[in-house]
Protein backbone atom coordinates (compact mmCIF):
# COMPACT_ATOMS: atom_id res chain seq x y z
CA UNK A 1 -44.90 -31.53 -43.18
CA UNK A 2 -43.62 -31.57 -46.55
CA UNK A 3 -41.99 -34.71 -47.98
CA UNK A 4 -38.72 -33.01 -48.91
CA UNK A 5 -38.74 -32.52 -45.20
CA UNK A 6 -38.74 -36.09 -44.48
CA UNK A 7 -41.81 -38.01 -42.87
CA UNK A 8 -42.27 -41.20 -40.57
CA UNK A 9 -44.44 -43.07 -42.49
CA UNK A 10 -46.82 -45.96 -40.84
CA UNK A 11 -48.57 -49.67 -42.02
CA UNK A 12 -50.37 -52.23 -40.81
CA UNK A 13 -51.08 -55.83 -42.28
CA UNK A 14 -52.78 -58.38 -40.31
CA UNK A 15 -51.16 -57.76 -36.37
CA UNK A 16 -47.96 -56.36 -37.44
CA UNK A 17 -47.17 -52.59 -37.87
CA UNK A 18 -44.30 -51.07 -39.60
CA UNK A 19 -43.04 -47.82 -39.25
CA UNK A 20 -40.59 -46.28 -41.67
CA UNK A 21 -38.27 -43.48 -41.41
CA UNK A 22 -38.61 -41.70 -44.56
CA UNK A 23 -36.08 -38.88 -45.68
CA UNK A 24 -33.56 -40.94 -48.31
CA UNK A 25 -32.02 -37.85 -49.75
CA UNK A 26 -30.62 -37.33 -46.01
CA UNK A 27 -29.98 -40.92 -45.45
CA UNK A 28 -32.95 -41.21 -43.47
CA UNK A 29 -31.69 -38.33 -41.33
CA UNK A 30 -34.62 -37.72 -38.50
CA UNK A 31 -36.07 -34.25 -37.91
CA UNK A 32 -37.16 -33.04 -34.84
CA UNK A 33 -40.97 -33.39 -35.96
CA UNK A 34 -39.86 -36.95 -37.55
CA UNK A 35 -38.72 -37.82 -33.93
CA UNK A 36 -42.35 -36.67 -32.45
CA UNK A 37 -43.75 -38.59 -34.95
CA UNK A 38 -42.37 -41.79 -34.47
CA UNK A 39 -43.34 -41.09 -30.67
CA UNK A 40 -46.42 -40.77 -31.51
CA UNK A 41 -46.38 -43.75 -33.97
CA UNK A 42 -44.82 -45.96 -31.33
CA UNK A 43 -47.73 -45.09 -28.82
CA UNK A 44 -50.54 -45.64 -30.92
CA UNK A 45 -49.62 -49.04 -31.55
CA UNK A 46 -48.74 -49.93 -28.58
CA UNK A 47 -52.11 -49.00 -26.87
CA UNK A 48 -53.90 -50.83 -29.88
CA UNK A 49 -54.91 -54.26 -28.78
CA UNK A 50 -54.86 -55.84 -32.28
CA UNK A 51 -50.83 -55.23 -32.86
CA UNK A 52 -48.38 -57.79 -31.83
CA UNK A 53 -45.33 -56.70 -33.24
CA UNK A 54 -43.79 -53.54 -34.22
CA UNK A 55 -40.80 -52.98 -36.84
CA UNK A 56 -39.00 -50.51 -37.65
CA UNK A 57 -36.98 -49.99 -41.11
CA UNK A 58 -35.73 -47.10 -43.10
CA UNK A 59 -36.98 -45.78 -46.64
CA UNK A 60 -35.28 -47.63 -49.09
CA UNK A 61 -31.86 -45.85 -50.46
CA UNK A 62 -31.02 -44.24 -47.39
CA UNK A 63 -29.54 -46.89 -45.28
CA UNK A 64 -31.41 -47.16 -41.90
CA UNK A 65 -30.62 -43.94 -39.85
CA UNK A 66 -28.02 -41.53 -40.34
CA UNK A 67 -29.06 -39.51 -36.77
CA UNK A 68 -30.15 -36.11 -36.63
CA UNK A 69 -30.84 -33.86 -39.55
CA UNK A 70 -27.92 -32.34 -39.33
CA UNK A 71 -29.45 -28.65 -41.24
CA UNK A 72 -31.53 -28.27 -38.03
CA UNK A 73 -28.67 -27.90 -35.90
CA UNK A 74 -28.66 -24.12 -35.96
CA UNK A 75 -32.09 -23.50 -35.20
CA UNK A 76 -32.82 -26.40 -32.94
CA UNK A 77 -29.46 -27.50 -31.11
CA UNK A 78 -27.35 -24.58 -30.68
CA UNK A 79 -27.92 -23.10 -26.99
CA UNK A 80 -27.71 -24.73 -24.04
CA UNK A 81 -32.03 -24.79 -23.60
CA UNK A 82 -32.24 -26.17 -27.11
CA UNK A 83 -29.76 -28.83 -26.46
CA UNK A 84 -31.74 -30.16 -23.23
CA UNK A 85 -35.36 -29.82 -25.03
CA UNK A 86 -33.80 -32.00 -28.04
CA UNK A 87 -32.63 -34.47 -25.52
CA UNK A 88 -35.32 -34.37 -22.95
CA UNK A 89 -37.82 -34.13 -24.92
CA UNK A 90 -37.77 -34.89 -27.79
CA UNK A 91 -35.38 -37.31 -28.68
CA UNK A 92 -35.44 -39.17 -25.07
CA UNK A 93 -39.54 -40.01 -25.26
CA UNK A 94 -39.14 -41.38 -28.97
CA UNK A 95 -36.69 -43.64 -27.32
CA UNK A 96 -38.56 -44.30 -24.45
CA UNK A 97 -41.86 -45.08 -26.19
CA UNK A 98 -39.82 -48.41 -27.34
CA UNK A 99 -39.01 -49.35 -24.06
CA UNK A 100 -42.31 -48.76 -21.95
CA UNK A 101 -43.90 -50.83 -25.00
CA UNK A 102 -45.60 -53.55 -23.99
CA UNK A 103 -45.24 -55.19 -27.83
CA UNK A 104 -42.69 -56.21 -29.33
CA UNK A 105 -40.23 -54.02 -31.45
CA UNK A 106 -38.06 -55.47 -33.83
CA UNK A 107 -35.48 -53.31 -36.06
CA UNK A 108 -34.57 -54.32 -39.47
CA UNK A 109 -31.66 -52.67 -40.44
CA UNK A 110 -30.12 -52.25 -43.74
CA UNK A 111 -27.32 -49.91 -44.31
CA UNK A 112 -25.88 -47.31 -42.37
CA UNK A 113 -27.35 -47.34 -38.34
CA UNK A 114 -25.99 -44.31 -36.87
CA UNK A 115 -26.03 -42.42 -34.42
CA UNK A 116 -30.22 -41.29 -33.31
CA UNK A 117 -30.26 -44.40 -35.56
CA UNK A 118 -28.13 -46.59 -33.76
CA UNK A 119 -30.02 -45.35 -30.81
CA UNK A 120 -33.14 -46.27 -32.50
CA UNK A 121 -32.19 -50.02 -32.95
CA UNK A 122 -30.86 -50.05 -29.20
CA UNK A 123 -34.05 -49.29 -28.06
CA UNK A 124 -35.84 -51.84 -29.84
CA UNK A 125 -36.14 -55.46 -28.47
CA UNK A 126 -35.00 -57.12 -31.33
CA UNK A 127 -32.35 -56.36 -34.01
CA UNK A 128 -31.78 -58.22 -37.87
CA UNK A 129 -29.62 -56.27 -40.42
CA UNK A 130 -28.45 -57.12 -43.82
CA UNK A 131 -24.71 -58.07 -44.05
CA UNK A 132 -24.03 -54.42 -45.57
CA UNK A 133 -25.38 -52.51 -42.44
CA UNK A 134 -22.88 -50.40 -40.32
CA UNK A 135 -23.38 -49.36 -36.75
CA UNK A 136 -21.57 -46.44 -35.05
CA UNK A 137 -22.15 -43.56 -32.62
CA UNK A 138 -19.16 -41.53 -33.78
CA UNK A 139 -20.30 -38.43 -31.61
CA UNK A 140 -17.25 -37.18 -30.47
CA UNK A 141 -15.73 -36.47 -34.18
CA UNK A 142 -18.35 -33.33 -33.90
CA UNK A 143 -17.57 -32.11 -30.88
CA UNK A 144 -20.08 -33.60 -28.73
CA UNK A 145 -20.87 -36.92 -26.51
CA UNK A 146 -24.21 -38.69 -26.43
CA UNK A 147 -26.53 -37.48 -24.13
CA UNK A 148 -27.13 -39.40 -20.45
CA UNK A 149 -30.46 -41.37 -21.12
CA UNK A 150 -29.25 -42.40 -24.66
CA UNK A 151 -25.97 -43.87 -23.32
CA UNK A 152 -27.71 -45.45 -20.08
CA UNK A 153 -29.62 -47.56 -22.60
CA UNK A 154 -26.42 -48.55 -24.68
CA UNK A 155 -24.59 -49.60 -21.22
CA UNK A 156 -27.80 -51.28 -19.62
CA UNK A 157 -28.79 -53.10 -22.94
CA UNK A 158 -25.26 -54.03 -24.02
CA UNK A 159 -22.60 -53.26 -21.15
CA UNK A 160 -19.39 -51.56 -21.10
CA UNK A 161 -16.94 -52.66 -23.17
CA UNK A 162 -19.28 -51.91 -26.27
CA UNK A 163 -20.66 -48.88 -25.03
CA UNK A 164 -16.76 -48.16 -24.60
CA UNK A 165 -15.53 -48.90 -28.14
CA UNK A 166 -18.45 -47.37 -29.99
CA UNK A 167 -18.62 -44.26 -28.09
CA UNK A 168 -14.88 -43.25 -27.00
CA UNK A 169 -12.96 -45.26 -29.96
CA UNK A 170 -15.68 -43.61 -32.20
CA UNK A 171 -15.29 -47.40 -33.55
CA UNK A 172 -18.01 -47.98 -36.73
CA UNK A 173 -19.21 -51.57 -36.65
CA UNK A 174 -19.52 -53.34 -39.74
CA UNK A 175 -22.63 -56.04 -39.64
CA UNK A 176 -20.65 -59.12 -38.97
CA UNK A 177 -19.09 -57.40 -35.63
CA UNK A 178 -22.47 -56.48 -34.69
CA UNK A 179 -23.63 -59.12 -34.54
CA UNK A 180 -20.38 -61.02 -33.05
CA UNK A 181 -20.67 -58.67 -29.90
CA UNK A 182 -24.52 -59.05 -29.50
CA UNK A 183 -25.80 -55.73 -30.85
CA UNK A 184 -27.38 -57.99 -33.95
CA UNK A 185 -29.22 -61.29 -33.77
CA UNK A 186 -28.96 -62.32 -37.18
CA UNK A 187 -27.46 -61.07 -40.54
CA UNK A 188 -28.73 -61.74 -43.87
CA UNK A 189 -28.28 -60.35 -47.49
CA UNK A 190 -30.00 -57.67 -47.74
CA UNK A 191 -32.27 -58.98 -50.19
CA UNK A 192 -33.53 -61.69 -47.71
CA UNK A 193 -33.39 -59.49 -44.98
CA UNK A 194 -37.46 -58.16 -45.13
CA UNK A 195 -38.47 -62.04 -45.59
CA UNK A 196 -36.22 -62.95 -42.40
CA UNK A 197 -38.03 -60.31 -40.54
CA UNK A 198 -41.48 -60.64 -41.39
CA UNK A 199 -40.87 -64.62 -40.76
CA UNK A 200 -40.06 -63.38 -37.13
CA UNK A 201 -42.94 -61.05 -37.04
CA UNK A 202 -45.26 -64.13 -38.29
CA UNK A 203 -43.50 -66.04 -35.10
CA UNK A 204 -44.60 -63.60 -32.64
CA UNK A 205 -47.42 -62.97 -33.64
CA UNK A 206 -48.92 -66.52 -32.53
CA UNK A 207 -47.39 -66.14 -29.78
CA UNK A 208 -49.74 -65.35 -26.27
CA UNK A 209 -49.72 -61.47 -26.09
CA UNK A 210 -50.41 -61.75 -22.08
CA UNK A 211 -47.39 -64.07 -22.18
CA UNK A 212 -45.22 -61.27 -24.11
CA UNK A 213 -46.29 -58.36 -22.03
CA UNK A 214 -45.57 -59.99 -18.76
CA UNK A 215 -41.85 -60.90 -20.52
CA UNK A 216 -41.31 -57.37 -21.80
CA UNK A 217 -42.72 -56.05 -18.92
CA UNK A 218 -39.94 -58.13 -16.38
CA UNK A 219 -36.96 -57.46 -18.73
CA UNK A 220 -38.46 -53.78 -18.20
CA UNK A 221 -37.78 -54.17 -14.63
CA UNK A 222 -34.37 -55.20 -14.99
CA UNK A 223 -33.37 -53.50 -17.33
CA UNK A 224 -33.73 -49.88 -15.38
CA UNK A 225 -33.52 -51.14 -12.01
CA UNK A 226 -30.61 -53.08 -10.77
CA UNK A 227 -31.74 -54.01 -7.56
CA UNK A 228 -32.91 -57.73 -7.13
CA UNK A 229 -37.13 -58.34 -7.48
CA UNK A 230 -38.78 -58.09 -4.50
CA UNK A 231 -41.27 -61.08 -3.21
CA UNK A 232 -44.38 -58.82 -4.15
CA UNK A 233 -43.01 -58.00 -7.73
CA UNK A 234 -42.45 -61.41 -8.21
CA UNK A 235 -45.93 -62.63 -7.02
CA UNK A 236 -47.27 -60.33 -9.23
CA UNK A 237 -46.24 -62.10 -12.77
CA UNK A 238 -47.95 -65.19 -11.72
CA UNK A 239 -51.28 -63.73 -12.45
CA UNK A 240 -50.49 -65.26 -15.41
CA UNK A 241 -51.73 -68.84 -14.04
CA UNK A 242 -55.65 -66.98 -13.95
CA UNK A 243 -55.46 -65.78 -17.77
CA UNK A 244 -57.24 -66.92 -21.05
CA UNK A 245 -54.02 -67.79 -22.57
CA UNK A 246 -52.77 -69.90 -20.29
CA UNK A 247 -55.50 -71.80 -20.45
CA UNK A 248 -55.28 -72.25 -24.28
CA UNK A 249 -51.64 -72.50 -24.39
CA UNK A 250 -52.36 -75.89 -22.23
CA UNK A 251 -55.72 -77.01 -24.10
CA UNK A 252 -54.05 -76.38 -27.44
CA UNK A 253 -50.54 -78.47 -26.56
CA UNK A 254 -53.18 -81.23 -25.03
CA UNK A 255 -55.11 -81.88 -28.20
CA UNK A 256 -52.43 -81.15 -30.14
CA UNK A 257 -53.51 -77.95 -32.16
CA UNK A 258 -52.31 -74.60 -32.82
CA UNK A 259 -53.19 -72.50 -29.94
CA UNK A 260 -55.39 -69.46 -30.82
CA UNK A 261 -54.55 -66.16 -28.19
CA UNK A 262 -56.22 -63.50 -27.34
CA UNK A 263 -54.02 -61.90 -24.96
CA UNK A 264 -56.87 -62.16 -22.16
């Protein structure tokens, strides 16, 4: 893959990972290999013990996301077949791979978030953008509606009435009402935007990665099942009480130190 073509491009510095959507000429538009990619990206970090946190960001000069690549459409989402392989399986298991994580993602958005973009940030756990970042899903102005799985996410993570506005006003979100109905955490210029995020990065890092994964892996639960926990599923997340971790966490507060976690 060519970089003309665009390219998810991958770092690591210490226990934090970043993963960049690269195609600035197309405002970060995503290919359909760019979506395997950042599968695959996702994965590998997540099954590497070392890596406590996970951000995402687009090149710089092409906002965030813009979506698709929107020159593939004729040979890769015009029939019915190639409409439900994009979905299925391409798009839906790059979104997925965020969700089944076990570490924690954080987007940092500056620019335009649209669309696979938008659906990008969803899936992430948490979500900073600058205060010139717009959000929008504006689907139905080209003829079609999000897919199933990418709007179940939108109405599990964020309910309703915003999965209403963005998807059948075609509403585009400016940072300030993203972040008034709960799709942001924080704004910031975007020229303090990377140091807010890696100072949240730094954060979770020290934090216990047992700890995390048992958090991420409850919110998980609830988050694609409804249905109250059961007794067992409960009694399993106290395992917790028989790990390293939480015997650090205690030792450190006790002698008043900085704990040191292993995520045993």
């Amino acid at each position: 893959m060519t970089m003309m073509q665009g390219a998810i491009k991958t770092d690591v510095i210490g226990t934090v990972a970043t993963i960049t959507i690269h195609n600035p000429k197309k405002r970060n538009a995503l290919t359909c290999q760019m979506w395997r990619d950042l599968r695959s990206a996702v994965e590998k970090y997540s099954a590497n013990p070392h890596i406590r946190c996970l951000i995402v960001s687009g090149a710089s000069g092409g906002g965030f996301a813009a979506g698709a690549d929107i020159d593939e459409f004729p040979t890769e989402r015009m029939t019915r077949d190639q409409v439900v392989t994009y979905h299925e399986q391409i798009v839906g298991p790059a979104l997925n791979a965020f969700i089944a994580s076990d570490v924690v993602s954080i987007a940092s958005i500056d620019g335009d978030c649209m669309g696979g973009g938008l659906e990008i940030a969803m899936a992430c756990d948490l979500r900073y953008a600058s205060d010139s970042a717009r959000f929008g899903a504006a689907v139905a102005r080209l003829g079609f509606p999000l897919a199933l799985g990418e709007t179940e996410i939108l109405v599990r993570k964020f309910g309703f009435p915003l999965a209403a506005e963005l998807l059948l006003e075609a509403r585009i979100l400016d940072a300030a009402e993203a972040q008034n109905k709960g799709l942001v955490h924080q704004t910031k210029q975007a020229a303090e935007l990377k140091t807010l995020v890696a100072e949240v990065s730094a954060r979770i890092s020290e934090l216990s990665p047992s700890a995390l994964k048992s958090m991420k892996q409850q919110i998980r639960r609830l988050l694609l099942n409804p249905d109250p926990a059961t007794a067992s599923e409960r009694d399993m997340h106290y395992n917790f009480s028989e790990s390293s971790d939480y015997l650090e966490g205690y030792t450190a507060f006790v002698k008043k130190r900085k704990p040191i976690f292993t995520g045993q």
